[in-house]
C-alpha atoms as a PDB file:
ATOM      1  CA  UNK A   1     -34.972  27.655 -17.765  1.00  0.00           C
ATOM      2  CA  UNK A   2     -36.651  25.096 -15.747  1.00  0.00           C
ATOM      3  CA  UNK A   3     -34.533  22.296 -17.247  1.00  0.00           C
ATOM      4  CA  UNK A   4     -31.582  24.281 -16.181  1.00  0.00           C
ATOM      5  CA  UNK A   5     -32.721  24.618 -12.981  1.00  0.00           C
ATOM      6  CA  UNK A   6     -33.464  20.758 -12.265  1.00  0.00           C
ATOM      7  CA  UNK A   7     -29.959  19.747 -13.540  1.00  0.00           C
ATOM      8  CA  UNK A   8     -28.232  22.761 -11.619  1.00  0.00           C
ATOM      9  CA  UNK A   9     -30.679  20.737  -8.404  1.00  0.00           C
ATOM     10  CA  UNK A  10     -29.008  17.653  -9.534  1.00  0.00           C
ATOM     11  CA  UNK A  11     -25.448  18.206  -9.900  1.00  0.00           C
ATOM     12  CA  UNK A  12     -26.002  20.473  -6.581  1.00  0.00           C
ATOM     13  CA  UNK A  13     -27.430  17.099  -5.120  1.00  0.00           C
ATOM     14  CA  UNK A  14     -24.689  14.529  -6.255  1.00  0.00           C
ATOM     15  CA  UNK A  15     -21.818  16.697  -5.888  1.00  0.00           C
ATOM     16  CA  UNK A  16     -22.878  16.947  -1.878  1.00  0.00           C
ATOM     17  CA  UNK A  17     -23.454  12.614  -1.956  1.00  0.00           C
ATOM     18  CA  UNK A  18     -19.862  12.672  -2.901  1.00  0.00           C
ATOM     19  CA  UNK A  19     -18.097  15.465  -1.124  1.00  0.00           C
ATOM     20  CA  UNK A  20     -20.038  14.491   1.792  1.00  0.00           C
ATOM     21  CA  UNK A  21     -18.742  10.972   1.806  1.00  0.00           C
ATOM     22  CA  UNK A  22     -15.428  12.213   1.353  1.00  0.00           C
ATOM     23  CA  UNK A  23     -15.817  14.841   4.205  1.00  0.00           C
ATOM     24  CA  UNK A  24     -16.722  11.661   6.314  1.00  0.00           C
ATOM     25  CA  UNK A  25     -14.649   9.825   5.435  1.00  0.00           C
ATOM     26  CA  UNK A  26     -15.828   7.137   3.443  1.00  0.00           C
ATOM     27  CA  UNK A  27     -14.226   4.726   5.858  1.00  0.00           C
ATOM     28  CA  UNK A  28     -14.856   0.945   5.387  1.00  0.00           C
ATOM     29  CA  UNK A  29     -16.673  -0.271   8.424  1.00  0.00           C
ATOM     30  CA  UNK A  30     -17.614   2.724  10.047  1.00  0.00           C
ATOM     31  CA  UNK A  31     -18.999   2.186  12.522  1.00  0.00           C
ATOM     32  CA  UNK A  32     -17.455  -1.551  12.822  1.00  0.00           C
ATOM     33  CA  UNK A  33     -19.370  -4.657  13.098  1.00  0.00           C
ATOM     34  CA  UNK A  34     -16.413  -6.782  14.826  1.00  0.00           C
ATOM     35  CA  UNK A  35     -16.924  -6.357  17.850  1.00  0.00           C
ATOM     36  CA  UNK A  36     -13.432  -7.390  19.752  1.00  0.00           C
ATOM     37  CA  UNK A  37     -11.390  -4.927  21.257  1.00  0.00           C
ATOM     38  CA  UNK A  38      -9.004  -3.017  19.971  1.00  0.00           C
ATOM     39  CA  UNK A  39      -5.914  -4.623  18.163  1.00  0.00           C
ATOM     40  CA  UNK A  40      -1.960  -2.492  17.590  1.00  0.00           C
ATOM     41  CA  UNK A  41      -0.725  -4.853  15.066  1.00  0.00           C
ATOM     42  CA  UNK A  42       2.856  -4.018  14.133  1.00  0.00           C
ATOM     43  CA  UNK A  43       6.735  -4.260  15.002  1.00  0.00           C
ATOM     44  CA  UNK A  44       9.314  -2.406  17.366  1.00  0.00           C
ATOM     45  CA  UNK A  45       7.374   0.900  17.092  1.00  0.00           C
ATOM     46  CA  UNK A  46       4.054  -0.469  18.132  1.00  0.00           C
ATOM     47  CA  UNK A  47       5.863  -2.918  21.216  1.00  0.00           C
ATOM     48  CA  UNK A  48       7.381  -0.336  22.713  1.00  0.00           C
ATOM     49  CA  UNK A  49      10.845  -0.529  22.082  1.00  0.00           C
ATOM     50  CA  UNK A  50      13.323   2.229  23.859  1.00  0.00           C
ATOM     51  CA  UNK A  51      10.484   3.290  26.544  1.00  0.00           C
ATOM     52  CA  UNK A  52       9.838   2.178  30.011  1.00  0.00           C
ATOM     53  CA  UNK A  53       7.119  -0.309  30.753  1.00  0.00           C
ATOM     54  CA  UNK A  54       3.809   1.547  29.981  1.00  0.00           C
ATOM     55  CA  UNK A  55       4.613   4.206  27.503  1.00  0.00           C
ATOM     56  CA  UNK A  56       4.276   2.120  24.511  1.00  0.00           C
ATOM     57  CA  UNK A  57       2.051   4.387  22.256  1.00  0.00           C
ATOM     58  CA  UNK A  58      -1.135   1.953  22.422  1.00  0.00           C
ATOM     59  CA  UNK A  59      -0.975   1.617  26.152  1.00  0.00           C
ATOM     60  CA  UNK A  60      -0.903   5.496  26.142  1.00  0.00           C
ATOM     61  CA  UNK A  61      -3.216   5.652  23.694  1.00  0.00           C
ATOM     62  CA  UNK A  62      -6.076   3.293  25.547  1.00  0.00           C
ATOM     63  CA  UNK A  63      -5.661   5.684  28.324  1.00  0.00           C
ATOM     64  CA  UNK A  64      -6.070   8.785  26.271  1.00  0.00           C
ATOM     65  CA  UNK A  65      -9.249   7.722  24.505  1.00  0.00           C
ATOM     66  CA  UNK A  66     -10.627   4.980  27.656  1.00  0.00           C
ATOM     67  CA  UNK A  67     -10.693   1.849  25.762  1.00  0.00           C
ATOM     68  CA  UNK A  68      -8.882  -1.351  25.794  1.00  0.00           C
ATOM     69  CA  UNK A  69      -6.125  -1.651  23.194  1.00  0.00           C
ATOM     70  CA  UNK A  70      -4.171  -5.363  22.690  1.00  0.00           C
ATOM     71  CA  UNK A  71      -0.257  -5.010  21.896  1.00  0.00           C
ATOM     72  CA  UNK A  72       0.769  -6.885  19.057  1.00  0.00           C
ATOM     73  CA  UNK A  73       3.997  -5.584  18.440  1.00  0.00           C
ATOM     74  CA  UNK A  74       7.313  -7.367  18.123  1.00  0.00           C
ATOM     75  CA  UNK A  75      10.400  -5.891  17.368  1.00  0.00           C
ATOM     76  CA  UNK A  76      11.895  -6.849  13.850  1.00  0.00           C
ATOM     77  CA  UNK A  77       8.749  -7.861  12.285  1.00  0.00           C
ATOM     78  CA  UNK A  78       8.402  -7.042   8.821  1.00  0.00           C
ATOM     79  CA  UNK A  79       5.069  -6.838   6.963  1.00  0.00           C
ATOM     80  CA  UNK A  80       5.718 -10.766   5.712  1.00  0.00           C
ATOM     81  CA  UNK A  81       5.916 -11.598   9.439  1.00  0.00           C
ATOM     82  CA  UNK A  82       3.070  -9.988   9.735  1.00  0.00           C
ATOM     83  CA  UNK A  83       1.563 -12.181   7.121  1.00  0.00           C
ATOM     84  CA  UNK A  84       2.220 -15.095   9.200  1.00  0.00           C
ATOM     85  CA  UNK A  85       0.892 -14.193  12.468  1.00  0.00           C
ATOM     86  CA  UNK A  86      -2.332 -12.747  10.707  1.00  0.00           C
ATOM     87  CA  UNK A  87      -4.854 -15.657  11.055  1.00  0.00           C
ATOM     88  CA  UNK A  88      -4.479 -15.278  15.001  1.00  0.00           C
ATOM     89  CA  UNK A  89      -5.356 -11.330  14.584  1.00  0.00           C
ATOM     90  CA  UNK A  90      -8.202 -11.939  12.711  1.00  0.00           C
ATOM     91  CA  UNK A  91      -9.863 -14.139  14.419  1.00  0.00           C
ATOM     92  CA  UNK A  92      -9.772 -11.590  17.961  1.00  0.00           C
ATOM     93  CA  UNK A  93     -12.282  -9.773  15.346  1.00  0.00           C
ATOM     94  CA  UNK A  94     -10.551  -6.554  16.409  1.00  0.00           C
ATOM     95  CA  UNK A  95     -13.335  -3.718  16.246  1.00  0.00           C
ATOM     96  CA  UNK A  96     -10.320  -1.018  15.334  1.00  0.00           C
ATOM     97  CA  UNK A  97      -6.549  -2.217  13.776  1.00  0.00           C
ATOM     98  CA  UNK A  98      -4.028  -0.117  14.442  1.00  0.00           C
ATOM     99  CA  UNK A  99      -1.729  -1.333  11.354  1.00  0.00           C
ATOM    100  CA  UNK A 100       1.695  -0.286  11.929  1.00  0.00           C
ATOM    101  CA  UNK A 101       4.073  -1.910   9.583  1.00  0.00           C
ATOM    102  CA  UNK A 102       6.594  -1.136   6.933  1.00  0.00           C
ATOM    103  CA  UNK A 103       9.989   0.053   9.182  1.00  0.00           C
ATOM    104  CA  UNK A 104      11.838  -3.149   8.739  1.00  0.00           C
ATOM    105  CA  UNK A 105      11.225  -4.030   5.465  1.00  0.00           C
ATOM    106  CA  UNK A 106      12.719  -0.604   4.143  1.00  0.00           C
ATOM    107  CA  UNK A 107      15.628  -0.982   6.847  1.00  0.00           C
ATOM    108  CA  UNK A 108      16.497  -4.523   5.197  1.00  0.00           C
ATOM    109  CA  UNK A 109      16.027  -3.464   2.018  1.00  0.00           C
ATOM    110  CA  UNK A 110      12.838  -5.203   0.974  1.00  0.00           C
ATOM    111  CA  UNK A 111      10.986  -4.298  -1.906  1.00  0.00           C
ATOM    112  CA  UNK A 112       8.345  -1.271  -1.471  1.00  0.00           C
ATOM    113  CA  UNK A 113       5.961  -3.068  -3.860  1.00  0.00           C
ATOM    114  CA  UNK A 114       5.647  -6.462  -1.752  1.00  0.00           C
ATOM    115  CA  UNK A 115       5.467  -4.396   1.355  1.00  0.00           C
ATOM    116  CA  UNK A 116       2.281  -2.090   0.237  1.00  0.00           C
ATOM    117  CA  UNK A 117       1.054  -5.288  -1.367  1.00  0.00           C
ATOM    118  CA  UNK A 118       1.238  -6.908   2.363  1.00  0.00           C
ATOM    119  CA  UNK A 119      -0.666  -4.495   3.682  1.00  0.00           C
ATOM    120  CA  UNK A 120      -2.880  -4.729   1.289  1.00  0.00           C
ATOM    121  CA  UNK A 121      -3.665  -8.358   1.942  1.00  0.00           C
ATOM    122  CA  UNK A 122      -3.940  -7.673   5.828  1.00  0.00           C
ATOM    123  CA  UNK A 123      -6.435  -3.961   5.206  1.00  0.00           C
ATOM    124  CA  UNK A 124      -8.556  -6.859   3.009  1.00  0.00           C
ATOM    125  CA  UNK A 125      -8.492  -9.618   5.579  1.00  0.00           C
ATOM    126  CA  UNK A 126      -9.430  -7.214   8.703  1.00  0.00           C
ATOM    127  CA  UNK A 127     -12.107  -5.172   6.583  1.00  0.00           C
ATOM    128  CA  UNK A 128     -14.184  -9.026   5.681  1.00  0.00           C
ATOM    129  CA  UNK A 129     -13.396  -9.265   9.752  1.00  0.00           C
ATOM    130  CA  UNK A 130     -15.387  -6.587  10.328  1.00  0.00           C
ATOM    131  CA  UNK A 131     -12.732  -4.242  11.514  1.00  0.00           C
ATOM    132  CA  UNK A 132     -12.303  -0.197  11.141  1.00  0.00           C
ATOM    133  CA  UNK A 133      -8.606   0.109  10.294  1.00  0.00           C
ATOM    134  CA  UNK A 134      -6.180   2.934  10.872  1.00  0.00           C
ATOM    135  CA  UNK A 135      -3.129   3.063   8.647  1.00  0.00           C
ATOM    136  CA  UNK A 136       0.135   4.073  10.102  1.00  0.00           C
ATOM    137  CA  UNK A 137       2.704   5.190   7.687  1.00  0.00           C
ATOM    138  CA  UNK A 138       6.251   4.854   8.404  1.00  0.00           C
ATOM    139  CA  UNK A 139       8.759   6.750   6.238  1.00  0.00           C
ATOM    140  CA  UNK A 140      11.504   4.637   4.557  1.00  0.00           C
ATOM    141  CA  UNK A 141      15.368   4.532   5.863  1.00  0.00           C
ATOM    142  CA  UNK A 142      16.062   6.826   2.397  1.00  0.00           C
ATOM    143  CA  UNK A 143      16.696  10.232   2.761  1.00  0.00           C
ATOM    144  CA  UNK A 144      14.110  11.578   0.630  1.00  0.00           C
ATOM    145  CA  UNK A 145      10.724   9.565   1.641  1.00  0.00           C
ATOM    146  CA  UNK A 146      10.048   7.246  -1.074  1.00  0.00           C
ATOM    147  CA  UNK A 147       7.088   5.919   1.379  1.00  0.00           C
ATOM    148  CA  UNK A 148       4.619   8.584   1.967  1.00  0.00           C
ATOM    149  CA  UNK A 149       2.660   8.538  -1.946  1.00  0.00           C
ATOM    150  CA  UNK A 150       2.428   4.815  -1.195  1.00  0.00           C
ATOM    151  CA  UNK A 151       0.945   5.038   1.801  1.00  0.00           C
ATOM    152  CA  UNK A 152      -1.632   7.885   0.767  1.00  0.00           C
ATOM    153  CA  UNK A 153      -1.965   5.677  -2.348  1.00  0.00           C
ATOM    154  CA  UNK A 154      -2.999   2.902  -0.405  1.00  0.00           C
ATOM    155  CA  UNK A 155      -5.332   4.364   2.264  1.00  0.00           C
ATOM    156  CA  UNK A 156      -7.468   6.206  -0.601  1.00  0.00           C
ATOM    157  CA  UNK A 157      -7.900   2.353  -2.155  1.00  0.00           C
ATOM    158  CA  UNK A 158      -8.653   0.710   0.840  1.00  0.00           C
ATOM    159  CA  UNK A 159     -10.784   3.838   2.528  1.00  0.00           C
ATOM    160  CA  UNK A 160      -8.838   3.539   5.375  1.00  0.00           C
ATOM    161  CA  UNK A 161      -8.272   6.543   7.918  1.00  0.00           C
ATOM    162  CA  UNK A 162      -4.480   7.320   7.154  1.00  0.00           C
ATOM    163  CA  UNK A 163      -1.937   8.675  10.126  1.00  0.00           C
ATOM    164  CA  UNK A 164       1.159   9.626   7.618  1.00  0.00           C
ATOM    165  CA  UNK A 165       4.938   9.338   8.244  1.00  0.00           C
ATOM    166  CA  UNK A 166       4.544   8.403  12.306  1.00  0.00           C
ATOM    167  CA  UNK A 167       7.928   9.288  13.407  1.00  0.00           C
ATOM    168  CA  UNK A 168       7.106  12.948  11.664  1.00  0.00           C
ATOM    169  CA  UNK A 169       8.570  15.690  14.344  1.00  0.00           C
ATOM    170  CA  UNK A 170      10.053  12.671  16.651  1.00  0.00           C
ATOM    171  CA  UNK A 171      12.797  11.204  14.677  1.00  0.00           C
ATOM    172  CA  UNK A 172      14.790  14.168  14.045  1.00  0.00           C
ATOM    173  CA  UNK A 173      14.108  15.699  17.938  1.00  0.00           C
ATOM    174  CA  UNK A 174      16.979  13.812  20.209  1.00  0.00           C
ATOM    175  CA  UNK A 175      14.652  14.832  23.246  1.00  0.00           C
ATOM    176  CA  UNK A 176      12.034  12.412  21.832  1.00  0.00           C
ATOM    177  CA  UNK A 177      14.392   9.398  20.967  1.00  0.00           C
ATOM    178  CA  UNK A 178      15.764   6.822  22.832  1.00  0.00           C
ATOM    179  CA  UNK A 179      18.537   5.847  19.959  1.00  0.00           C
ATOM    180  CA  UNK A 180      18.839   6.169  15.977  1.00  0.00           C
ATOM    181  CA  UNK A 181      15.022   4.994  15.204  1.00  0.00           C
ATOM    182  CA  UNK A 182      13.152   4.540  18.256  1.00  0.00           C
ATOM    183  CA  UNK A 183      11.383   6.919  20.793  1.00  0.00           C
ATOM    184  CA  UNK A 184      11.543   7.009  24.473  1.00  0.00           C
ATOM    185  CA  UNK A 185       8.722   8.276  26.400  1.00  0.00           C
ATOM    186  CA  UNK A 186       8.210  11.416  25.354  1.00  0.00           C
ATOM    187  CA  UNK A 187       8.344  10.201  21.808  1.00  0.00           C
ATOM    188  CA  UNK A 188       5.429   7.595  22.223  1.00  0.00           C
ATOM    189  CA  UNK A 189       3.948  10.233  23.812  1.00  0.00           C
ATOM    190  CA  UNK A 190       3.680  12.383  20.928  1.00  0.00           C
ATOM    191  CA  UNK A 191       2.633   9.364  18.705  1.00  0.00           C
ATOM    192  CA  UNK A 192      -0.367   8.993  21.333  1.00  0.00           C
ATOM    193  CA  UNK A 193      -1.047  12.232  20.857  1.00  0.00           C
ATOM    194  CA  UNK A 194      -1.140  12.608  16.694  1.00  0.00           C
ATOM    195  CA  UNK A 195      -3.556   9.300  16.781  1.00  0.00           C
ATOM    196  CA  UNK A 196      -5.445  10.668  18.861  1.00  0.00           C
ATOM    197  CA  UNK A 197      -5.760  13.688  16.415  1.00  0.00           C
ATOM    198  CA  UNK A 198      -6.618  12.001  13.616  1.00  0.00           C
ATOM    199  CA  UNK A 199      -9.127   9.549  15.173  1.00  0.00           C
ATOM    200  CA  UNK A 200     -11.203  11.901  17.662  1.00  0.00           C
ATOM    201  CA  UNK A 201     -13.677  13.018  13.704  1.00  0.00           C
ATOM    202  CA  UNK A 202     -14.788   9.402  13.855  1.00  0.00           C
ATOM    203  CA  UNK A 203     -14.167   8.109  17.635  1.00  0.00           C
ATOM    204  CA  UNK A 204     -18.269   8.255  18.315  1.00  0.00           C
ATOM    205  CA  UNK A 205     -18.379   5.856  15.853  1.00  0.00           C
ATOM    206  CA  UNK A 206     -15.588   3.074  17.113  1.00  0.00           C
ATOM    207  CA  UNK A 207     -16.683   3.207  20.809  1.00  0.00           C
END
């Protein structure tokens, strides 16, 4: 009976280790050690494109949640372009990434596998920087979503917090877009907004 007991303690005991973690998170480099400030790393959707000066969703997002965000966005990058601006990223020693990537390899027909395996590369590079990173997914141009598994797949590797399918409630509202694929204000607001959401469990331990 006794024996029973003490393994009954122990399984009690690791299966709380484990679903605690995972209840947490189990997010690599939370808290961070780098110790820059925040870094949007991305393309069209993280610059801005199709709002007015200001409603980009990191600018909206610094205000939201009071901290400084950089804006690394440029329209038509794909996640090989963002291979090759990388090194500069890096070495800002972001203390958060806000990895947005993925649109314009699916709209020019890239293949899915190099694109996760990008990201891959960039979630390794900004981890041994020290950096908490936040995954945005973007849905591919298809018009069943042949992105979201990889994405999931990807930020349950990495342990990286995971904000799925961005455009999710925007793209298909004409009130929130400013033409075929990109917001306006209202739509960036809404992105703000779902980040927001999904970082606010951890934000104590980012600031």
């Amino acid at each position: 009976m006794k024996r029973l007991l003490f393994i009954a303690v122990i399984a009690a005991a690791i299966a709380w280790f484990f679903l605690g973690k995972r209840d947490s998170g189990g997010y690599v480099n939370l808290p961070p050690t780098a110790t820059g400030e925040w870094v949007a790393f991305g393309d069209s959707l993280t610059s801005g494109y199709g709002a007015s000066k200001g409603h980009d969703y990191p600018t909206l997002l610094a205000k939201r949640l009071d901290v400084k965000i950089q804006n690394h966005g440029a329209p038509g990058r794909t996640t090989a372009g963002g291979l090759e601006k990388l090194d500069g990223v890096v070495a800002l020693k972001p203390r958060v990434v806000l990895l947005c990537l993925g649109g314009n390899d699916g709209l020019n027909q890239l293949p899915r596998e190099a694109m996760f395996k990008n990201l891959e590369t960039m979630i390794d590079r900004f981890h041994r920087a020290g950096s908490f990173v936040v995954l945005i997914g973007v849905r591919s141009s298809t018009l069943r979503d042949k992105n979201a598994d990889g994405f999931e797949d990807l930020a349950d590797k990495k342990r990286v917090l995971l904000v799925p399918n961005i455009l999710d409630g925007v793209l298909a509202n004409p009130a929130l877009m400013s033409d075929q694929i990109h917001p306006n204000d209202a739509g960036y607001e809404k992105i703000a907004g779902r980040i927001e959401d999904e970082l606010l469990p951890v934000l104590s331990k980012l600031r």
